[in-house]
Protein backbone atom coordinates (compact mmCIF):
# COMPACT_ATOMS: atom_id res chain seq x y z
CA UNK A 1 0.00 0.00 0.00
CA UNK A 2 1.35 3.05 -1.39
CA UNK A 3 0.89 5.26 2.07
CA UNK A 4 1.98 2.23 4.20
CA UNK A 5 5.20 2.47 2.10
CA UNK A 6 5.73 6.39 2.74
CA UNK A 7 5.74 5.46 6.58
CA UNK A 8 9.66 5.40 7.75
CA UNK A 9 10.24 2.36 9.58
CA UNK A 10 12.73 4.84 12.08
CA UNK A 11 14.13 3.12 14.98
CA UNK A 12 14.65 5.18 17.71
CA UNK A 13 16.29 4.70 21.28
CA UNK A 14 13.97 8.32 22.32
CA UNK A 15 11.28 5.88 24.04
CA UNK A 16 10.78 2.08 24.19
CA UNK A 17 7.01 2.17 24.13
CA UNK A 18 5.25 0.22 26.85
CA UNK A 19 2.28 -2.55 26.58
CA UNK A 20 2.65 -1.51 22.50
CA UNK A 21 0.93 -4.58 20.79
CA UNK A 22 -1.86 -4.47 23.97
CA UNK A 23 -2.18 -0.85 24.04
CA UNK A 24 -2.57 -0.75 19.90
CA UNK A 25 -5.00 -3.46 19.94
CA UNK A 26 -6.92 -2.11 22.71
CA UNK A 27 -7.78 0.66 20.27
CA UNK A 28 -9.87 -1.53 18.08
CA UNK A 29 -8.49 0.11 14.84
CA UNK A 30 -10.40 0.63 11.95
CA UNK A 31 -8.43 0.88 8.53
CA UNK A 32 -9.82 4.30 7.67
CA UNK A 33 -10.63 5.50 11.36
CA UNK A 34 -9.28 8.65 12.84
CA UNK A 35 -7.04 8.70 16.05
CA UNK A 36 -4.95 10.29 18.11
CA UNK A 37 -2.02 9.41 20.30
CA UNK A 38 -1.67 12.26 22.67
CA UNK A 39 1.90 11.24 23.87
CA UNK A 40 3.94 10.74 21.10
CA UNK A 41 7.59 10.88 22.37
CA UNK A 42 9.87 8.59 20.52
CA UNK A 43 6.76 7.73 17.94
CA UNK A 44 6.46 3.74 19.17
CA UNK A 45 2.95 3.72 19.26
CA UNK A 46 2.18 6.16 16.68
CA UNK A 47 3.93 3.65 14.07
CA UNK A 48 2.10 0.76 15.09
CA UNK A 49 -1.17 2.80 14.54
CA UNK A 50 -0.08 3.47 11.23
CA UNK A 51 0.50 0.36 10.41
CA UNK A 52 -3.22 -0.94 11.07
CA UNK A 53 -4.50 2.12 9.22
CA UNK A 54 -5.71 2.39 5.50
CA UNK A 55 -4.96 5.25 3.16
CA UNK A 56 -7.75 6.91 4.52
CA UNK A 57 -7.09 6.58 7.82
CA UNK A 58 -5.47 9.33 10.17
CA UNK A 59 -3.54 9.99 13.05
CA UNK A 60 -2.97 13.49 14.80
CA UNK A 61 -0.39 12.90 18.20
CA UNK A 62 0.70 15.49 20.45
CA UNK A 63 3.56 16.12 22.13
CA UNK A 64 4.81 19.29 24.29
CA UNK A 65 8.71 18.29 24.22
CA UNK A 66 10.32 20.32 21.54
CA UNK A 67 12.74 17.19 21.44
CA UNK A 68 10.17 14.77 20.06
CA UNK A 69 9.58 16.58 17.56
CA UNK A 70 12.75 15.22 16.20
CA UNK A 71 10.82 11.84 15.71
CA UNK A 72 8.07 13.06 13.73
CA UNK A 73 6.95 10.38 11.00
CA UNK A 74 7.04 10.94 7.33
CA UNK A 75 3.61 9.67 6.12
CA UNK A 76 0.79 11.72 4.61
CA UNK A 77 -1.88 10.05 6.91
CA UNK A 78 0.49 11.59 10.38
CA UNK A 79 0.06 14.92 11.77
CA UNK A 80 2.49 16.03 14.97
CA UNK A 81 1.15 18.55 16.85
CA UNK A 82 3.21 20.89 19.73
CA UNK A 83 1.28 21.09 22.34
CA UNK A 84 -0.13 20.32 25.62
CA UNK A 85 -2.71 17.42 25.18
CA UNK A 86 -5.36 19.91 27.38
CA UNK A 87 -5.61 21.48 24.06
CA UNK A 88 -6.94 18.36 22.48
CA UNK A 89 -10.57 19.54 21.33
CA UNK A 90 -8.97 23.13 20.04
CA UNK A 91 -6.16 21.19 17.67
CA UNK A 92 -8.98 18.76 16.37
CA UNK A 93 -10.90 21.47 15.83
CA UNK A 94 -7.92 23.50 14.23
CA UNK A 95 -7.50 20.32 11.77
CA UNK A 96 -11.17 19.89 10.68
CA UNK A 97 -11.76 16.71 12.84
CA UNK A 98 -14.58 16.71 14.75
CA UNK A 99 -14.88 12.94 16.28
CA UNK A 100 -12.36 10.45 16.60
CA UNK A 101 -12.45 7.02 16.92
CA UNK A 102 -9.58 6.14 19.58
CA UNK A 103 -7.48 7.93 21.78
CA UNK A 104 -3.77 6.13 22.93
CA UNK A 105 -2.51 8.42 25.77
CA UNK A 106 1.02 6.52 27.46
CA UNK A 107 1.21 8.84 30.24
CA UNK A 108 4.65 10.09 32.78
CA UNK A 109 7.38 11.08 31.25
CA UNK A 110 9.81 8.97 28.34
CA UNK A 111 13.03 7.30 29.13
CA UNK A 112 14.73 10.24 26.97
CA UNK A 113 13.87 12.91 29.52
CA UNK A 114 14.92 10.59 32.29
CA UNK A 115 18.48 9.60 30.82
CA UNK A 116 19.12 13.06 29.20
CA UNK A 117 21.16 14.91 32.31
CA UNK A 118 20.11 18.47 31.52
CA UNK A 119 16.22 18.27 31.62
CA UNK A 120 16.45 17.78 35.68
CA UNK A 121 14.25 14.57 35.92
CA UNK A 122 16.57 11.89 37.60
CA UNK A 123 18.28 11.56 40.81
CA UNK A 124 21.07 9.94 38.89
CA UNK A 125 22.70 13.26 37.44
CA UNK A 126 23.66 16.11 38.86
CA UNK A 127 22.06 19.03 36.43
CA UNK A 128 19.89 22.33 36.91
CA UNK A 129 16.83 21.56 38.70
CA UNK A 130 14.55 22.00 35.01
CA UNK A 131 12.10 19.74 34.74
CA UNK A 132 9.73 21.37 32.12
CA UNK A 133 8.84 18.69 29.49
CA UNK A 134 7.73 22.09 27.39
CA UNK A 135 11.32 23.79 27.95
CA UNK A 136 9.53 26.96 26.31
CA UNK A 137 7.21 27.21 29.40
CA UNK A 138 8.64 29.80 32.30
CA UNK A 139 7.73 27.50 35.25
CA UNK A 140 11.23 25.12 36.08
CA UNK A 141 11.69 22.97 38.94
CA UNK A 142 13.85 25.67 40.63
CA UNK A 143 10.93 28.11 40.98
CA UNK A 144 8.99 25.51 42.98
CA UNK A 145 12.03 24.98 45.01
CA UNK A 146 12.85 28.22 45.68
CA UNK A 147 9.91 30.21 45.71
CA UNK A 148 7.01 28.07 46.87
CA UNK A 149 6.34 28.40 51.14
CA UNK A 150 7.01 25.54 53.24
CA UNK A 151 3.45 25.03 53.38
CA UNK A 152 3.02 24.47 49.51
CA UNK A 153 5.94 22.72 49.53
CA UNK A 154 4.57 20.08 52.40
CA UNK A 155 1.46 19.82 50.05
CA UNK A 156 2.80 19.20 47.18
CA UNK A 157 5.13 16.45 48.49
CA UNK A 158 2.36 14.58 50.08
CA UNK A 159 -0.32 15.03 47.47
CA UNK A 160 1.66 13.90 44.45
CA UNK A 161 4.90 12.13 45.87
CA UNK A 162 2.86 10.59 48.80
CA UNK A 163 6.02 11.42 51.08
CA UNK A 164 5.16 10.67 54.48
CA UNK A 165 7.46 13.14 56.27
CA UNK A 166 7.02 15.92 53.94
CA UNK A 167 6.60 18.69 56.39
CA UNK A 168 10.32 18.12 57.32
CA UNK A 169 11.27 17.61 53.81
CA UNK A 170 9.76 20.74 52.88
CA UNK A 171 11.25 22.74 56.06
CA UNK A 172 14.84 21.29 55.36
CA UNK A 173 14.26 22.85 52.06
CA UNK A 174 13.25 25.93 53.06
CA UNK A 175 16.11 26.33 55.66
CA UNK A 176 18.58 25.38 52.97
CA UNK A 177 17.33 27.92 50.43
CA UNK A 178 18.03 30.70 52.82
CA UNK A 179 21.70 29.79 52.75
CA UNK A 180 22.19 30.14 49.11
CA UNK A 181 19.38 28.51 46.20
CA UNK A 182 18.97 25.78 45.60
CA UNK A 183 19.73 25.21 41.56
CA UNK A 184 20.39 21.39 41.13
CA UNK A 185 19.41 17.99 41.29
CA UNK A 186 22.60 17.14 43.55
CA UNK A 187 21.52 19.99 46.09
CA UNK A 188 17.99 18.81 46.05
CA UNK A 189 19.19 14.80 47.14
CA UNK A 190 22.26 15.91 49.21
CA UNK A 191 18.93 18.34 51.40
CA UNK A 192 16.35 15.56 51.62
CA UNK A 193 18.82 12.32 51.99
CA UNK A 194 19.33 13.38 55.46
CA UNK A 195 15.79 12.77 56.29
CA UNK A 196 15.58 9.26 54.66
CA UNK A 197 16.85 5.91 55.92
CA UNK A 198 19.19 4.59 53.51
CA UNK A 199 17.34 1.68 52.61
CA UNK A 200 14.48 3.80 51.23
CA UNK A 201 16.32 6.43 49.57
CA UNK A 202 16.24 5.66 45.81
CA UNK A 203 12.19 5.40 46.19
CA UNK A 204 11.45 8.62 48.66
CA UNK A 205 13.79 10.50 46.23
CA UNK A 206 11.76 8.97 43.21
CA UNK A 207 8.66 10.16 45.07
CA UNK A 208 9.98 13.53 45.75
CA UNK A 209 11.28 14.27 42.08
CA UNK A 210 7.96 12.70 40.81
CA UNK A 211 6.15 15.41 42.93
CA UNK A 212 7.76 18.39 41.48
CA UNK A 213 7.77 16.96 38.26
CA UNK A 214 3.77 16.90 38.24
CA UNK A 215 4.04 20.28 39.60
CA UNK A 216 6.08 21.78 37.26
CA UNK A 217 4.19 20.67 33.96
CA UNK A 218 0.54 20.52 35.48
CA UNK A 219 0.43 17.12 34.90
CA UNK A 220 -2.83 16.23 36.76
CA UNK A 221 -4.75 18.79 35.90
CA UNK A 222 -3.69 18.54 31.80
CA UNK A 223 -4.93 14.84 32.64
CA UNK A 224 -7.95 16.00 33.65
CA UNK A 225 -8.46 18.39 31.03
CA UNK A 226 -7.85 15.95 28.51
CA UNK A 227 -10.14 13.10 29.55
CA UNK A 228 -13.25 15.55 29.49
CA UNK A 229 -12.58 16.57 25.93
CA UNK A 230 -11.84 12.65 25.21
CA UNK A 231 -15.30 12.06 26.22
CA UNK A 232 -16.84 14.73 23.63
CA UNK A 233 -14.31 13.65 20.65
CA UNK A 234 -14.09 9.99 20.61
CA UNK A 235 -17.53 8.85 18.66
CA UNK A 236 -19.78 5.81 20.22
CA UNK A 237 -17.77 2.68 20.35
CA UNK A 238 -14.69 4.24 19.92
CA UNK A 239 -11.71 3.59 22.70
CA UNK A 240 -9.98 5.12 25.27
CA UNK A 241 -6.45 3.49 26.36
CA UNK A 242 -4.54 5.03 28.63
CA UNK A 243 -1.00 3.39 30.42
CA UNK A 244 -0.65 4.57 33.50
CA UNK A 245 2.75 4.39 36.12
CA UNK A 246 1.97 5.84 39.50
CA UNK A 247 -1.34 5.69 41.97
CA UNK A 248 -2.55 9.49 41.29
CA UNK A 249 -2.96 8.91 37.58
CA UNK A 250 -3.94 5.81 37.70
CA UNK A 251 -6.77 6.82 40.36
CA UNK A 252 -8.22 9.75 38.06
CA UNK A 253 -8.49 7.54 35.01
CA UNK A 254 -10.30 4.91 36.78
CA UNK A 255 -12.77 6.60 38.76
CA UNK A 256 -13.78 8.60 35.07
CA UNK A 257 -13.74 5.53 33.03
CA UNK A 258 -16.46 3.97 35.98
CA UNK A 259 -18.44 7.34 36.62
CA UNK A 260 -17.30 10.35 33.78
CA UNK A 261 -16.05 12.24 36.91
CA UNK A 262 -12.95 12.38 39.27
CA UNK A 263 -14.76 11.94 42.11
CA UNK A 264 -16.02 8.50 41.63
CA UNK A 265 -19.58 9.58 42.49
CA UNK A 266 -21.74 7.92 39.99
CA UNK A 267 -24.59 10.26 39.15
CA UNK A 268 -28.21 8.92 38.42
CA UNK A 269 -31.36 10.25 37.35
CA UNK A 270 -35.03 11.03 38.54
CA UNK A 271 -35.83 7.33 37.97
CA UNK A 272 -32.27 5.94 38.92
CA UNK A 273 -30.91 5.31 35.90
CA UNK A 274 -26.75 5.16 35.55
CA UNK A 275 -25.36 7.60 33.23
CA UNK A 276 -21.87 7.13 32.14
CA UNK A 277 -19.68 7.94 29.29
CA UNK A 278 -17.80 5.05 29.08
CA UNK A 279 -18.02 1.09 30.10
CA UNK A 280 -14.60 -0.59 30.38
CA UNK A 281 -13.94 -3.46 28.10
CA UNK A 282 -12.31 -5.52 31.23
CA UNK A 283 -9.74 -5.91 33.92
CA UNK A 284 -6.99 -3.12 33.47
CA UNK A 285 -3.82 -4.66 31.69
CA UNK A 286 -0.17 -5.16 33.24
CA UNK A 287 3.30 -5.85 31.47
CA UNK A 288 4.28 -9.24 30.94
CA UNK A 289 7.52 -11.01 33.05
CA UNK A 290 9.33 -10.53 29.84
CA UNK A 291 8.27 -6.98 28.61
CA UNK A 292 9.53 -5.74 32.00
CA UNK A 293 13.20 -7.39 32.24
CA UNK A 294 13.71 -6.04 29.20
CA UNK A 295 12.30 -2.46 29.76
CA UNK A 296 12.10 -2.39 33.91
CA UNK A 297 10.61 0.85 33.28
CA UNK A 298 7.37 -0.84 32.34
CA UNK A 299 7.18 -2.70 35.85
CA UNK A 300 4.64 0.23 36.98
CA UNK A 301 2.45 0.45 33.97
CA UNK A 302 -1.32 -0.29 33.87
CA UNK A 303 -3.44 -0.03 31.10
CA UNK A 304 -7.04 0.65 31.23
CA UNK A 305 -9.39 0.44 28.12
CA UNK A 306 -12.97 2.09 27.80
CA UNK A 307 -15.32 2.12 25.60
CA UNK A 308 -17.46 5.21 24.28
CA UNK A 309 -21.29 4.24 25.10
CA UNK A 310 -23.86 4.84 22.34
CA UNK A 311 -25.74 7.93 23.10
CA UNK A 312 -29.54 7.90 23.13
C-alpha cells in the first residue's frame, strides 16, 4: 500500500514504548478510522497505529517536548502537533476533525527525559533543577524549590509524591534555600537524603522528584483536562487506552472511566438510571515477566481500556 510504504520504519532509542501490541490493539483500529495518540515521544505507538491504518485513515499525536519533535513520521496520513494534550478539542478542531475514533494516551514522562542529564528529571545526574517537558514554558523545577512556602511545599510532596514526612522535607528545604538557592538535582538529594533511611532512599527520592515533576508541567490537571474533551471527541464505540505508572494517575483515570467524573460519584437520574460515558472493556492490563526485564521501566504500567457508550 502506497501510504503504508511512505511510513519510515525509524528506529529510535527516544522511548521504548510500553504494553505496544496491547495498548494498539486495545484501540480496536479501523483501517480508515481517525485517532490520536496524545503522547507521542519517541513515535512507538504512533507507528504501530499506522500500520493498522488504511490510506484513509489518520492519526494526529501530540507532544509538548520540543525534542520529540525530532521523531516526527514521514507519512501523509500523520500529523504532529506541539502542544499540551489539554488542548486536544482546540487542535482537532484546528484540523477539521470533529470525532475520533480512539485515543492512545502513554502517560509520565519517556526514558529520553529521564536519561538526558540536563532536563532535571533523575536523581542519577547532577544538572539544573529543570524539569519542564515544554522547555519553552517559564515555570522550572527551581521556581517551585525556591519560591514556593514551606506550606506548599509540604502539600505538594504529600499530594503527588505521597512522602510521608514531607513537612520536614519541605522545612529542610526551606532552611537550605536561605543559605544560598537551591539550583540542582545534587543539592535537592544531598537536602532531603538526610531525612531518609538509607534503605528507602532511591524510592522517597523517586517520590519527591515525581512530585515536582507533576508540579512543574501541570500534569494532573492537563490529565484531567484531557479526559473531558476525550469524552466529547471519541464517537460511540470508539476507545480510550490510557498506560498509566503511579497511583494518582492511575486513580483519576479509573474513577472517570467507571463514573465520567474524578470523584467516583456515579450520578443517576429522577428514575435511577446510571449515566456514564464510558463502560470498560475488562480488567486493566499489566506488562508481561518478559516486557519488564527487558524495559524495567514498564514494571509500573497499567493499562485501562474504555469504551465510548452509544448515546440515546
Amino acid at each position: 500500500m502506497k501510504a503504508k510504504k511512505m511510513m519510515t520504519e525509524k528506529k529510535t532509542t527516544y522511548h521504548k514504548p510500553v504494553l505496544l501490541k496491547e495498548a494498539v490493539d486495545a484501540l480496536n483500529i479501523h483501517p480508515d478510522g481517525v485517532y490520536v495518540d496524545v503522547t507521542f515521544g519517541g513515535g512507538g505507538h504512533s507507528r504501530a497505529i499506522l500500520g493498522k491504518l488504511g490510506e484513509k485513515g489518520r492519526l494526529i499525536a501530540f507532544d509538548r517536548d520540543e525534542d520529540a519533535q525530532k521523531n516526527a513520521i514521514e507519512d501523509p496520513r500523520f500529523t504532529l502537533i506541539r502542544s499540551d494534550y489539554r488542548f486536544l478539542k482546540n487542535f482537532l478542531r484546528l484540523h477539521g476533525i470533529k470525532k475520533i475514533d480512539g485515543l492512545l494516551a502513554d502517560l509520565g514522562i519517556s526514558s529520553h527525559q529521564i536519561d538526558e542529564p540536563s532536563r532535571g528529571f533523575s536523581t542519577r545526574h547532577d544538572a539544573p533543577l529543570d524539569m519542564r517537558m515544554d522547555t519553552g514554558q517559564r515555570k522550572t523545577a527551581i521556581e517551585v524549590i525556591n519560591k514556593y512556602s514551606e506550606e506548599e511545599l509540604k502539600n505538594i510532596l504529600e499530594t503527588y509524591g505521597e512522602v510521608k514526612n514531607a513537612k520536614n522535607m519541605a522545612r529542610a528545604i526551606v532552611k537550605a534555600r536561605e543559605e544560598k538557592p537551591i539550583e540542582t538535582t545534587g543539592q535537592l538529594v544531598e537536602i532531603v537524603s538526610k531525612h531518609i533511611p538509607q534503605k528507602l532512599k532511591n524510592k522517597v527520592l523517586a517520590k519527591i522528584f515525581q512530585a515536582i515533576r507533576i508540579e512543574v508541567n501541570e500534569e494532573l490537571e492537563s490529565l484531567k483536562q484531557m479526559l473531558k474533551q476525550a469524552q466529547e471527541v471519541i464517537k460511540p464505540g470508539g476507545r480510550l487506552a490510557v498506560i498509566t505508572y503511579h497511583s494518582l494517575e492511575d486513580r483519576l483515570v479509573k474513577r472517570f472511566i467507571q463514573s465520567g467524573n474524578f470523584e467516583g460519584v456515579v450520578e443517576k437520574d429522577f428514575y435511577g438510571n446510571v449515566h456514564v460515558p464510558f463502560k470498560k472493556t475488562g480488567k486493566f492490563i499489566v506488562p508481561s515477566k518478559e516486557e519488564i526485564e527487558e524495559n524495567p521501566r514498564a514494571r509500573s504500567a497499567k493499562l485501562r481500556v474504555a469504551e465510548k457508550i452509544q448515546e440515546n
